[in-house]
PDB file of N, CA and C in Angstrom:
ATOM      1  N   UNK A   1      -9.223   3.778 -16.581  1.00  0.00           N
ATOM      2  CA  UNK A   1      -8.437   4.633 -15.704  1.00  0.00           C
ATOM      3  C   UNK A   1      -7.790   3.834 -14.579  1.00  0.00           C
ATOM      4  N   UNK A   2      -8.496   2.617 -13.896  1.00  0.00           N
ATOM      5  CA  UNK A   2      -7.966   1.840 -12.819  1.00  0.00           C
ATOM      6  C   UNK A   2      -6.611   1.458 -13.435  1.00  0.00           C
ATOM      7  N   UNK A   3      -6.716   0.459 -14.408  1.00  0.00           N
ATOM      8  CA  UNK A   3      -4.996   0.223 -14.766  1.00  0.00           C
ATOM      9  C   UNK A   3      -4.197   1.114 -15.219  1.00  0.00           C
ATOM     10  N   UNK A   4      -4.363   2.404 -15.392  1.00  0.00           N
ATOM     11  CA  UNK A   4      -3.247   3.468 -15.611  1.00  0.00           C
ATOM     12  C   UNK A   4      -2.962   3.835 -13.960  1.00  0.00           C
ATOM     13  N   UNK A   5      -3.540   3.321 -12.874  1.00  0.00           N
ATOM     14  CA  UNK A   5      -3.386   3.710 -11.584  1.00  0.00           C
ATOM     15  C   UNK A   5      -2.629   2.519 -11.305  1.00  0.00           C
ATOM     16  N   UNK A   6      -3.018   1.301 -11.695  1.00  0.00           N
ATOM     17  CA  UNK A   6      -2.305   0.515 -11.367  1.00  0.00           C
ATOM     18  C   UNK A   6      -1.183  -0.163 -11.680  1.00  0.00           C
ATOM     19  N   UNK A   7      -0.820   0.574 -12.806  1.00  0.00           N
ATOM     20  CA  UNK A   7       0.535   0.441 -13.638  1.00  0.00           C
ATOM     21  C   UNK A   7       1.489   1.167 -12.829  1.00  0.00           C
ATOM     22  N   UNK A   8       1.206   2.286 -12.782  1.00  0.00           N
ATOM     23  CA  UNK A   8       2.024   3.084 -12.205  1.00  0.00           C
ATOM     24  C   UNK A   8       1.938   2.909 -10.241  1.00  0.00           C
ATOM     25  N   UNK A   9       1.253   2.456 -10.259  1.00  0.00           N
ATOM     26  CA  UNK A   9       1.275   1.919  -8.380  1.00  0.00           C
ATOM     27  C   UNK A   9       2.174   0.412  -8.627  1.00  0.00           C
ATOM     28  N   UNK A  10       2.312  -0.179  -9.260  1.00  0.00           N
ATOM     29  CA  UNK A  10       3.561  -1.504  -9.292  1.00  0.00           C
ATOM     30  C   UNK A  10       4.616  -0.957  -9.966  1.00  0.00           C
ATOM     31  N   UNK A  11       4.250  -0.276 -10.229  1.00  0.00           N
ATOM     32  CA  UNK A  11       6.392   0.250 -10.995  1.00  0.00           C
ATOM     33  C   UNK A  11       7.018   0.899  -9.695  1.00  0.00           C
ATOM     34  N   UNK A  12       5.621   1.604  -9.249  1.00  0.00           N
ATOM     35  CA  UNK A  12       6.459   2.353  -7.738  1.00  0.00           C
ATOM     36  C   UNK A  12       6.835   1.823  -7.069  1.00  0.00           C
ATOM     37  N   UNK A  13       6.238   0.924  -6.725  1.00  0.00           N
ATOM     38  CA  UNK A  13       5.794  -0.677  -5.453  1.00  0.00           C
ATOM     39  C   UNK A  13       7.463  -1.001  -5.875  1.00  0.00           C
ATOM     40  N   UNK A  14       7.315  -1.441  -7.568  1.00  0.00           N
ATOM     41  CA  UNK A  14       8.829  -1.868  -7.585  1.00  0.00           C
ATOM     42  C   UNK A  14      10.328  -1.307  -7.471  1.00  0.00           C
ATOM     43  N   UNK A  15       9.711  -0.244  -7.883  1.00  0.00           N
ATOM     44  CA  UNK A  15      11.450   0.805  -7.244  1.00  0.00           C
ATOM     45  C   UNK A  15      11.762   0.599  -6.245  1.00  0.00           C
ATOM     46  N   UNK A  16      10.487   0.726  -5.333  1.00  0.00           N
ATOM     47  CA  UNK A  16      10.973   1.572  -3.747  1.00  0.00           C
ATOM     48  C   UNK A  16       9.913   0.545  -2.475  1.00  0.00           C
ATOM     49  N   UNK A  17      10.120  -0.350  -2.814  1.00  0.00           N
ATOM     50  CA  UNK A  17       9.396  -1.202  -1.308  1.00  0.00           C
ATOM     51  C   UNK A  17      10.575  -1.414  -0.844  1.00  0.00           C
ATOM     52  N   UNK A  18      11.738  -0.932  -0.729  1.00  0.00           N
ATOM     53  CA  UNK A  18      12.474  -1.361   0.175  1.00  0.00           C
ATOM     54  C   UNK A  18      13.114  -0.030   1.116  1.00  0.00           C
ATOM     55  N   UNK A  19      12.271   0.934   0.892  1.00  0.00           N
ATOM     56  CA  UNK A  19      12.541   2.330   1.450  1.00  0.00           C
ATOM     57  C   UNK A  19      11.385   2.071   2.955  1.00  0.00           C
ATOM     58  N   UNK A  20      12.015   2.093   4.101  1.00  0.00           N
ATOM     59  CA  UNK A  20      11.482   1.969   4.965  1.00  0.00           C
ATOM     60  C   UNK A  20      10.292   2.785   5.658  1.00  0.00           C
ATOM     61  N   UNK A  21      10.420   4.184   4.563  1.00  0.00           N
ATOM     62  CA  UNK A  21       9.041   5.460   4.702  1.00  0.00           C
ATOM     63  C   UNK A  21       8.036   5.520   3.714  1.00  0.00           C
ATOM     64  N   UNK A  22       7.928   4.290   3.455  1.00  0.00           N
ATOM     65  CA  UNK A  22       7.166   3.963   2.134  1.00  0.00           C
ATOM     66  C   UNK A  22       5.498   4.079   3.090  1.00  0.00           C
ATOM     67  N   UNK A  23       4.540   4.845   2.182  1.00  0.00           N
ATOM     68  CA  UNK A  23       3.361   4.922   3.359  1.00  0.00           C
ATOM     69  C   UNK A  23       2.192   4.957   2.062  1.00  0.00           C
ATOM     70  N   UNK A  24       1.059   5.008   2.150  1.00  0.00           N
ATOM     71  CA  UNK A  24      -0.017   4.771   0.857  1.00  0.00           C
ATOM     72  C   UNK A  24       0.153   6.713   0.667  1.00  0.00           C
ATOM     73  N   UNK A  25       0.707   7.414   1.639  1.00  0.00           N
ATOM     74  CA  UNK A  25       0.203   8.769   1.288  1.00  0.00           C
ATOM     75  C   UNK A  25       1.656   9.130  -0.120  1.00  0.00           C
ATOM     76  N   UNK A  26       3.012   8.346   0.646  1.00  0.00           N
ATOM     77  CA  UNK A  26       4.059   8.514  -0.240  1.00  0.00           C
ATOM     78  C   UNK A  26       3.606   8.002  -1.807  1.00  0.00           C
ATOM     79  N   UNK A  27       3.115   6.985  -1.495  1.00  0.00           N
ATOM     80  CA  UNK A  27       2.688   6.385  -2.957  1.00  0.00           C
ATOM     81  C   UNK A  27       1.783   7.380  -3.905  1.00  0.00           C
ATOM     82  N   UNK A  28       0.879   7.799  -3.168  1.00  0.00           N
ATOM     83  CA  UNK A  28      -0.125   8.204  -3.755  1.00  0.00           C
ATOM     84  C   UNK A  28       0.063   9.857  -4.430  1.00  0.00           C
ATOM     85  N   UNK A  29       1.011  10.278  -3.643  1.00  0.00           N
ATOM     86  CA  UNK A  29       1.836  11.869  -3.912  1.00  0.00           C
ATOM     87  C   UNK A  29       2.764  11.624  -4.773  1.00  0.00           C
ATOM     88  N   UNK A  30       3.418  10.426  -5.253  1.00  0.00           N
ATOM     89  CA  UNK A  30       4.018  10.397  -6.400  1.00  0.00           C
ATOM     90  C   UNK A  30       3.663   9.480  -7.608  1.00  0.00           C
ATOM     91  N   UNK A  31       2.488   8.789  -7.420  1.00  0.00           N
ATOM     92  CA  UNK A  31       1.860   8.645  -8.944  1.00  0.00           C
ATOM     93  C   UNK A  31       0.469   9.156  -8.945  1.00  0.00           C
ATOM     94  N   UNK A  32       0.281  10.659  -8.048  1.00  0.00           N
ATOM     95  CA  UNK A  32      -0.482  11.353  -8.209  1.00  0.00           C
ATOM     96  C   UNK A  32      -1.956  10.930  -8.381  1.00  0.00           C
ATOM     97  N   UNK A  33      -2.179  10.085  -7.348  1.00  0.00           N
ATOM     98  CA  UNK A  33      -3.740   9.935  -7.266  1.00  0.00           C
ATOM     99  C   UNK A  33      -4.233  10.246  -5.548  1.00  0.00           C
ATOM    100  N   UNK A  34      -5.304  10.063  -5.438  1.00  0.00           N
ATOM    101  CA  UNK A  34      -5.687   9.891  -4.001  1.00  0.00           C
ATOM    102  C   UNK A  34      -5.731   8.350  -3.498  1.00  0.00           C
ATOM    103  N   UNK A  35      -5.534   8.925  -2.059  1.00  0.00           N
ATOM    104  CA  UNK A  35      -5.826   7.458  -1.278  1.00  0.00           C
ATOM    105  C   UNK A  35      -7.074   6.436  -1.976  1.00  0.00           C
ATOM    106  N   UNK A  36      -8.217   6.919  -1.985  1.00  0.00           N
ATOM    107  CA  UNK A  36      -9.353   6.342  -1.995  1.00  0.00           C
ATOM    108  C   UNK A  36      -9.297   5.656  -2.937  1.00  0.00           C
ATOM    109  N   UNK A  37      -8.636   6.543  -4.229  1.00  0.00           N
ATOM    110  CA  UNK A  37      -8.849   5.768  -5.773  1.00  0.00           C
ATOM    111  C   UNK A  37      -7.887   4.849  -5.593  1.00  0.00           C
ATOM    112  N   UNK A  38      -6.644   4.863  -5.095  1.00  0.00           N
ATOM    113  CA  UNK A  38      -5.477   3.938  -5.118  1.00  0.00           C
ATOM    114  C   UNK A  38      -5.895   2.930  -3.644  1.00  0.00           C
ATOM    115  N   UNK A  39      -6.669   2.875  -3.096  1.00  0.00           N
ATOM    116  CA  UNK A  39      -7.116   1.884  -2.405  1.00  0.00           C
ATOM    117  C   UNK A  39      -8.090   1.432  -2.816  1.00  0.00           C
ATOM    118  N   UNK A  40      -8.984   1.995  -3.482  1.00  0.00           N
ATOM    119  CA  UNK A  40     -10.334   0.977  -4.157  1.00  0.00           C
ATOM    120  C   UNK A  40      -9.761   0.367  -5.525  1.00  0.00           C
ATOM    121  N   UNK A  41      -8.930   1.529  -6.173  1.00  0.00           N
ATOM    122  CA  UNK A  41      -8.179   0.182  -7.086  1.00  0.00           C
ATOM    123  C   UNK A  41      -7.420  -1.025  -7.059  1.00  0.00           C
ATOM    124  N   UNK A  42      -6.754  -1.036  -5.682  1.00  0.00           N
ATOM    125  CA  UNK A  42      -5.561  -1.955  -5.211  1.00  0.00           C
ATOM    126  C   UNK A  42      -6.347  -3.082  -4.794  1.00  0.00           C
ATOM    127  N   UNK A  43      -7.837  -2.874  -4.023  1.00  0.00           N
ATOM    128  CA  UNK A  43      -8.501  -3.686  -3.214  1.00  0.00           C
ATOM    129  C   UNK A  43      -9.446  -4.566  -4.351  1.00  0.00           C
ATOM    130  N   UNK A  44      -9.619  -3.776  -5.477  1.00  0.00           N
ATOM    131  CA  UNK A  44     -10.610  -4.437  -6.323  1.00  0.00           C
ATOM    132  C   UNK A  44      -9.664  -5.132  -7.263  1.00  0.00           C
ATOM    133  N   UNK A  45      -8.621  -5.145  -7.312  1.00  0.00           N
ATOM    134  CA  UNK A  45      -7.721  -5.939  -8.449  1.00  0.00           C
ATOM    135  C   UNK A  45      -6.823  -7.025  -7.401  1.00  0.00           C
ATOM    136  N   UNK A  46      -6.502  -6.689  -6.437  1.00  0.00           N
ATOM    137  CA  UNK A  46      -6.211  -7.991  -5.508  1.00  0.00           C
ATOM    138  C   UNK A  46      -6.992  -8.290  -4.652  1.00  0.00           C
ATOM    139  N   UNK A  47      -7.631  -7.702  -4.294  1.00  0.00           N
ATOM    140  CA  UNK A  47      -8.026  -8.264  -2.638  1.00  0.00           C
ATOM    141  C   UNK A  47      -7.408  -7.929  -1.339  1.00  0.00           C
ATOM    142  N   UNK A  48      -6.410  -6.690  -1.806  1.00  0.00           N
ATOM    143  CA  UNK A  48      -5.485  -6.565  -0.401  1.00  0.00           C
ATOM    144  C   UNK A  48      -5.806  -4.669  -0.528  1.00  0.00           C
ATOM    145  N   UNK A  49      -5.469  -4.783   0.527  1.00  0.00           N
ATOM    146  CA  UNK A  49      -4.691  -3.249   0.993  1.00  0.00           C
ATOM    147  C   UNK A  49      -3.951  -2.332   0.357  1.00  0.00           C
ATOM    148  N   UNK A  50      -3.743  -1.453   0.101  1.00  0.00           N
ATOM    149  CA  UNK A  50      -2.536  -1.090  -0.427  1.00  0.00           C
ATOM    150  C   UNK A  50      -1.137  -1.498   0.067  1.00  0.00           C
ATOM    151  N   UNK A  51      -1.075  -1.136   1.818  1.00  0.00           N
ATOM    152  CA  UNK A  51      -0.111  -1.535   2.355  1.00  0.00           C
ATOM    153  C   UNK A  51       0.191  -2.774   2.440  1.00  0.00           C
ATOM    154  N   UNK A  52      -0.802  -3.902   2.412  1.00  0.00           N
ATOM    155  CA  UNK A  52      -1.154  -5.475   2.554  1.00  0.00           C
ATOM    156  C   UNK A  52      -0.300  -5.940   1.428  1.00  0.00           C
ATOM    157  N   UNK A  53      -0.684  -5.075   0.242  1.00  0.00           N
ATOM    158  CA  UNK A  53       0.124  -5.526  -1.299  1.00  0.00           C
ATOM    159  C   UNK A  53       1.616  -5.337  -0.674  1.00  0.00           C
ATOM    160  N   UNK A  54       1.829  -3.522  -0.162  1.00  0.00           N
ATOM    161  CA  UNK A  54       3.315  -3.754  -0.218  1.00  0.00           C
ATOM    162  C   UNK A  54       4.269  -4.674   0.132  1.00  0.00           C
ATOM    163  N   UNK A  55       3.332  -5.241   1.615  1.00  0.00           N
ATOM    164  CA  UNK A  55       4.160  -6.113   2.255  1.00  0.00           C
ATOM    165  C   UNK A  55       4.076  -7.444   1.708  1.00  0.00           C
ATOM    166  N   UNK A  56       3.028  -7.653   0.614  1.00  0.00           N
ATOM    167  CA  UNK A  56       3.258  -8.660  -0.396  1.00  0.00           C
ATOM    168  C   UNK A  56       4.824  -9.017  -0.926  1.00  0.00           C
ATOM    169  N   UNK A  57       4.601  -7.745  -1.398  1.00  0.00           N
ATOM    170  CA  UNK A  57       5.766  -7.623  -2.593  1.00  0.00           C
ATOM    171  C   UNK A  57       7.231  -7.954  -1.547  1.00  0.00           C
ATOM    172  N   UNK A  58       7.193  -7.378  -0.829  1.00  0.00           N
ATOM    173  CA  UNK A  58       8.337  -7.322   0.688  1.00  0.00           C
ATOM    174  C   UNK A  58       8.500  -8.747   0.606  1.00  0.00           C
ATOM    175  N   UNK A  59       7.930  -9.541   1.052  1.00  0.00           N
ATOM    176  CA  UNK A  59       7.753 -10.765   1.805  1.00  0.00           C
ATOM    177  C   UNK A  59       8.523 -11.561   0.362  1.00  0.00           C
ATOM    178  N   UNK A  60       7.871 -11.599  -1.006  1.00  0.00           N
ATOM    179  CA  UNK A  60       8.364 -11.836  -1.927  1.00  0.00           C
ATOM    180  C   UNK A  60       9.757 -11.292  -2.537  1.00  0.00           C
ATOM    181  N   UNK A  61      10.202 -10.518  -2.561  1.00  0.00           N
ATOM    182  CA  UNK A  61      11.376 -10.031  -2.356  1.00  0.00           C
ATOM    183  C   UNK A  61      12.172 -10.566  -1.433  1.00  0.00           C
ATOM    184  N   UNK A  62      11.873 -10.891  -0.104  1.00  0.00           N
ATOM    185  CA  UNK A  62      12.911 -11.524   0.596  1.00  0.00           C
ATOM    186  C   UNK A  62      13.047 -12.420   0.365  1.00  0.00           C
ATOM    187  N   UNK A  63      12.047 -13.550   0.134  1.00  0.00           N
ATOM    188  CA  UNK A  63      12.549 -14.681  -0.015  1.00  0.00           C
ATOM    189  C   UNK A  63      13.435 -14.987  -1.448  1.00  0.00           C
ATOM    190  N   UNK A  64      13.410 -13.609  -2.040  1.00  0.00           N
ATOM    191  CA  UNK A  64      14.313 -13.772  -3.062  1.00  0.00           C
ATOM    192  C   UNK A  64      15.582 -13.455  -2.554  1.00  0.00           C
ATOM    193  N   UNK A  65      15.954 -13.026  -1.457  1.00  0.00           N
ATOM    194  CA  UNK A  65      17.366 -12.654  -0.969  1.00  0.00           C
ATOM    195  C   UNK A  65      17.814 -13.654  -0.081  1.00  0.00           C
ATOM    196  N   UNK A  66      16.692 -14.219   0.311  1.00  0.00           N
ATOM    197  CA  UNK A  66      17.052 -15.774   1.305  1.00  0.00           C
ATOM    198  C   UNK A  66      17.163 -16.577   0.213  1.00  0.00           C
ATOM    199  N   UNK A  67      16.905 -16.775  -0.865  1.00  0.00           N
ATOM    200  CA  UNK A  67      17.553 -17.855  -1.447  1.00  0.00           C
ATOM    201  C   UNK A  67      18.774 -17.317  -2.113  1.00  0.00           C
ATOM    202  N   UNK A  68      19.085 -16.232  -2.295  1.00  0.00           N
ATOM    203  CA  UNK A  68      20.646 -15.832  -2.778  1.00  0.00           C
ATOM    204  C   UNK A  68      21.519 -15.948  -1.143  1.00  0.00           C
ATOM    205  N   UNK A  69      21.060 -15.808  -0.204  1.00  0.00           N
ATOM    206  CA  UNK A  69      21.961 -16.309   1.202  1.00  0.00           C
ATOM    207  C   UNK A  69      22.502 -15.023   1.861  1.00  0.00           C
ATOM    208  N   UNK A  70      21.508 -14.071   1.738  1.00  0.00           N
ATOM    209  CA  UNK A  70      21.406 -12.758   2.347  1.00  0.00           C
ATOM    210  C   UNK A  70      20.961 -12.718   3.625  1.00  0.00           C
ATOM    211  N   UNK A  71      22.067 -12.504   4.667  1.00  0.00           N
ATOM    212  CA  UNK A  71      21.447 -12.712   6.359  1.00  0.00           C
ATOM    213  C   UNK A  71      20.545 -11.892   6.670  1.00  0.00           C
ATOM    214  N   UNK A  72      20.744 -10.373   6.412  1.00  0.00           N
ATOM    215  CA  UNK A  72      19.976  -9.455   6.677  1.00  0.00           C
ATOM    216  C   UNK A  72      18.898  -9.037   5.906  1.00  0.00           C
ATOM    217  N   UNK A  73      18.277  -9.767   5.423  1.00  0.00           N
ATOM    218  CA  UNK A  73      16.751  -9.385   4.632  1.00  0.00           C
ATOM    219  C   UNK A  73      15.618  -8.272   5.014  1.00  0.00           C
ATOM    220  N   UNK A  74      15.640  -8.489   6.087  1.00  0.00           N
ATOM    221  CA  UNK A  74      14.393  -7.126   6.902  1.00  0.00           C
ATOM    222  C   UNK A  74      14.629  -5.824   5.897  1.00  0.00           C
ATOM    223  N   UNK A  75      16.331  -5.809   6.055  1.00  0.00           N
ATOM    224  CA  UNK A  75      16.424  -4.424   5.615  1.00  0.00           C
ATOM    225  C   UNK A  75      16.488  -4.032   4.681  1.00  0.00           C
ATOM    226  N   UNK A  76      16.690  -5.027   3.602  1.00  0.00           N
ATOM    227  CA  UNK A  76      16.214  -4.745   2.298  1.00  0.00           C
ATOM    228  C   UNK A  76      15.626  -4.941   1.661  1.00  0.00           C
ATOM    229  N   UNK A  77      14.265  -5.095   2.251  1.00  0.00           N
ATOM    230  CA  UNK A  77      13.053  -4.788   1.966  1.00  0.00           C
ATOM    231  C   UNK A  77      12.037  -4.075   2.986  1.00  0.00           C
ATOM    232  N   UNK A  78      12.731  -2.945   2.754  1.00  0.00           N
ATOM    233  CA  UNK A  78      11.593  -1.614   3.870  1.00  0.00           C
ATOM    234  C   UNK A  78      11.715  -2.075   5.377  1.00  0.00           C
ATOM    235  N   UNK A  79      12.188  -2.676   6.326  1.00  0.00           N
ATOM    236  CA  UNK A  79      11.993  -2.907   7.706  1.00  0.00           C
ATOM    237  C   UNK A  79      13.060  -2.017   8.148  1.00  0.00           C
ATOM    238  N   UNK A  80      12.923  -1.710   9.368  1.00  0.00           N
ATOM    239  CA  UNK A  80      13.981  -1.312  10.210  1.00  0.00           C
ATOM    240  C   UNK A  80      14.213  -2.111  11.217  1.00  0.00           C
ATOM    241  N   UNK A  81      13.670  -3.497  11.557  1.00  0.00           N
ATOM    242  CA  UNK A  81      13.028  -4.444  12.581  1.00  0.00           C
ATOM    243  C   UNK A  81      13.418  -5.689  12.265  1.00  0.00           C
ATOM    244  N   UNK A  82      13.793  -6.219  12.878  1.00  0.00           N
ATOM    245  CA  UNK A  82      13.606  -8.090  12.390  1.00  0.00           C
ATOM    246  C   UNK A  82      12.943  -8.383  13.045  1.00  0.00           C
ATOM    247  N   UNK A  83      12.330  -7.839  14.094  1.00  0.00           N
ATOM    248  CA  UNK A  83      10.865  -8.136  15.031  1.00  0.00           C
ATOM    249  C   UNK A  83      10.034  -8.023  13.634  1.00  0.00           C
ATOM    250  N   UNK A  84       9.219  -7.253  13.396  1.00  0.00           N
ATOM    251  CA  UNK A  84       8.602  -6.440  12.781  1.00  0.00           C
ATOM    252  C   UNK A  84       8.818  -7.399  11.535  1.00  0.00           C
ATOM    253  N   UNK A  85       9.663  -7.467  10.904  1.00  0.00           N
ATOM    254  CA  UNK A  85       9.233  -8.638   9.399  1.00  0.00           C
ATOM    255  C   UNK A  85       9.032  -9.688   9.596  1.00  0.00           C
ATOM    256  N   UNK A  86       9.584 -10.281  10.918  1.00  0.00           N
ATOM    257  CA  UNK A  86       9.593 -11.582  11.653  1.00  0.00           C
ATOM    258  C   UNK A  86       7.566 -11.623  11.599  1.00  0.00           C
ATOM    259  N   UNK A  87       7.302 -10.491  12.681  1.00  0.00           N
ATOM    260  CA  UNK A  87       5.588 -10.556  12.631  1.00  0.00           C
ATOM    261  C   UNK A  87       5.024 -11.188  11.260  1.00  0.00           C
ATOM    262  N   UNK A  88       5.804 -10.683   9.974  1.00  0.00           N
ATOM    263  CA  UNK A  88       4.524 -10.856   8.814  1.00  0.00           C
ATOM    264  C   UNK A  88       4.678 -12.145   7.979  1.00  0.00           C
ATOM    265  N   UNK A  89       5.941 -13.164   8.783  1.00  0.00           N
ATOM    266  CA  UNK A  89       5.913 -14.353   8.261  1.00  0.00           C
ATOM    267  C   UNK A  89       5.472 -15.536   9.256  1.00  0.00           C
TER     268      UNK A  89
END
């Protein structure tokens, strides 16, 4: 049952980490599990957070737009801040 949670928690991750209202409750209301299960699954297959992963994926994503020579990266990947993405590198 964990990887049918976690299949569908990285397809989501991959649509939409760049939606800036992205929250574990949004996640979890649309591939229909609870917090708990989608955080004890996320935590026992990486080691992170749920949110910790997203901003995984974020962080990885940008540097895929910094090497295509994209000035504004924050924002397309979930920030509203260049403070704020600035913090997580």
């Amino acid at each position: 049952m964990d990887n049918y949670f976690l299949d569908k928690f990285k397809d989501y991750i991959r649509d939409n980490y760049n939606k800036s209202d992205l929250t574990g409750s949004v996640i979890c209301s649309n591939i229909h599990c609870s917090r708990d299960t989608l955080r004890r699954t996320v935590l026992h297959k990486y080691n992170y957070s749920t949110m910790r992963y997203v901003e995984y994926i974020r962080v990885l994503k940008a540097m895929e737009i910094v090497y295509k020579g994209n000035k504004k990266v924050y924002c397309h990947v979930g920030y509203n801040s260049d403070v704020v993405f600035s913090s997580l590198i």
